[in-house]
Protein backbone atom coordinates (compact mmCIF):
# COMPACT_ATOMS: atom_id res chain seq x y z
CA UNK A 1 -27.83 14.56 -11.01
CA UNK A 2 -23.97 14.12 -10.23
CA UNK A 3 -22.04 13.68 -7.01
CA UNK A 4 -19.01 15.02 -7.12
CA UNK A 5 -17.29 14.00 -3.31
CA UNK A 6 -14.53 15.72 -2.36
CA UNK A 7 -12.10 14.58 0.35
CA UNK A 8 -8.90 16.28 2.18
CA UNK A 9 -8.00 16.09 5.57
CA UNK A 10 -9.97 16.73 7.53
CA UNK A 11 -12.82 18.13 4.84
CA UNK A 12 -12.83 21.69 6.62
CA UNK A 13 -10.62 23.35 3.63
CA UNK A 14 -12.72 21.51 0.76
CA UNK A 15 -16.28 22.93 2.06
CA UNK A 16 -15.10 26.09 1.11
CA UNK A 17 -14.53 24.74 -2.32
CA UNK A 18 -17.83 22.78 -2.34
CA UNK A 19 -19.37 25.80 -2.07
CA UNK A 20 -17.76 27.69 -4.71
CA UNK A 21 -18.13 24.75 -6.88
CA UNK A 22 -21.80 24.74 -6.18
CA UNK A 23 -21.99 28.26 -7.05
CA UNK A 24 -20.90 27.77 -10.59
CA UNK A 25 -22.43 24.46 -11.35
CA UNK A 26 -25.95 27.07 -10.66
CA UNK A 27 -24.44 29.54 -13.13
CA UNK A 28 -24.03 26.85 -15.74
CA UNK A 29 -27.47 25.65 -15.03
CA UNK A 30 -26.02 22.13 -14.47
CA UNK A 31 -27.72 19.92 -11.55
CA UNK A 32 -24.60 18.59 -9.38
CA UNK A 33 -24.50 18.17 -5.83
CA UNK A 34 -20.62 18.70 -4.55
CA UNK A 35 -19.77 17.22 -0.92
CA UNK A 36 -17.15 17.67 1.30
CA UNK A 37 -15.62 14.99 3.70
CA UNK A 38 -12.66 13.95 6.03
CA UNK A 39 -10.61 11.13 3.78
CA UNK A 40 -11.45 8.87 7.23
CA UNK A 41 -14.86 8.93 6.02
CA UNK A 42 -14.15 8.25 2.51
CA UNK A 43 -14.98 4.34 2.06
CA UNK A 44 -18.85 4.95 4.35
CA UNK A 45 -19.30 7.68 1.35
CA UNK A 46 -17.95 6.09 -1.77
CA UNK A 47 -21.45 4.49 -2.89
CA UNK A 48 -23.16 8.29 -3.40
CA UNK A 49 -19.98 9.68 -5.48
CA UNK A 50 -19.97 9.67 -8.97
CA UNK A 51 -16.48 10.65 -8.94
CA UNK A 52 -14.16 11.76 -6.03
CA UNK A 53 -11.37 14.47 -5.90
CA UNK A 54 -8.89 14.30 -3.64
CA UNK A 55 -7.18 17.55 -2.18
CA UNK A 56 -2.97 17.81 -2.84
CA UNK A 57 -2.47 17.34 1.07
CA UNK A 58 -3.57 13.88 0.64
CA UNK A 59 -2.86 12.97 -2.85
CA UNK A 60 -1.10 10.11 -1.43
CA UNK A 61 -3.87 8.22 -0.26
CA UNK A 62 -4.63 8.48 -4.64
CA UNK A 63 -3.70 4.37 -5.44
CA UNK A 64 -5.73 3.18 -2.16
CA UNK A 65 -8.75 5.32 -2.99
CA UNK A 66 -8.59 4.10 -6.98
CA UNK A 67 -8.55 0.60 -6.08
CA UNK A 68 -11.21 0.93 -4.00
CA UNK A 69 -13.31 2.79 -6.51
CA UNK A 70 -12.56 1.63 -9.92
CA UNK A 71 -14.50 -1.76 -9.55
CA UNK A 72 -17.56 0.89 -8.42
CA UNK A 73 -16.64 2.36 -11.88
CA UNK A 74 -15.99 5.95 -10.09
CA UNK A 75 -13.37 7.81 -11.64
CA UNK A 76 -10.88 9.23 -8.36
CA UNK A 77 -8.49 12.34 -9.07
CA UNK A 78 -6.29 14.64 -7.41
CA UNK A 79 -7.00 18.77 -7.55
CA UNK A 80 -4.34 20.89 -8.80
CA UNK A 81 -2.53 22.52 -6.01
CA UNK A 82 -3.27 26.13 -7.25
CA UNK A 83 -6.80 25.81 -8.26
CA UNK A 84 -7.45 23.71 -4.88
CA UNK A 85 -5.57 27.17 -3.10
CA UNK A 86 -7.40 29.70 -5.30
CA UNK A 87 -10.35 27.68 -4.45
CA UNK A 88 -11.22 27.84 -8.38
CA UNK A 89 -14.41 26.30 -8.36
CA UNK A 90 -14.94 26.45 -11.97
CA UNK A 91 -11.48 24.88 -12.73
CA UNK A 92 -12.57 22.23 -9.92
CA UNK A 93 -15.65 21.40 -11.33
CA UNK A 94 -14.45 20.82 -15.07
CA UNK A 95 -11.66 18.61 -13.96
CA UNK A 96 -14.57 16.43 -11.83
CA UNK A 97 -16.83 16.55 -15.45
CA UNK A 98 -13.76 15.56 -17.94
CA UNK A 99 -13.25 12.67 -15.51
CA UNK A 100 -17.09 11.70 -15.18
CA UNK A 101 -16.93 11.35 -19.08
CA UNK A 102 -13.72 8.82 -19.57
């Protein structure tokens, strides 16, 4: 099973996402467990992720969060703007698998 962690704000507009993500992960028959935090929170919940997504409003924080995770070998990336507003969860959820398998 894959965690895919996925971080914004305050985590209130990525739950939405999580779910949606969830949702088609269960259509695909695949066994992933998406989460949705606050980026404050980030560092406590690093160990669990196998990778972590970032949401565009802070796609800044993207070097500190790589650093922190790339010796943990957990591949960090940033949604896309529209799929993260469309909440795509199937767009979502291949970008978190094509970075799992880098």
């Amino acid at each position: 099973m894959k965690t895919i962690l996925l971080c914004c704000a305050a985590g209130m507009s990525t739950s939405m996402l999580a779910t949606n993500m969830s949702s088609e992960a269960g259509k695909k028959g695949m066994e992933v467990v998406v989460k949705a935090i606050p980026i404050q929170e980030l560092e406590a919940g690093l160990g669990e992720a196998d990778v972590v997504l970032l949401g565009p409003q802070v796609h800044y924080e993207l070097k500190r969060i790589t650093a922190l995770a790339e010796p943990l070998g957990k591949p960090v990336g940033v949604i896309d703007r529209m799929d993260y507003g469309a909440l795509r969860g199937d767009k979502v959820l291949e970008h978190a698998l094509g970075l799992l398998k880098k």
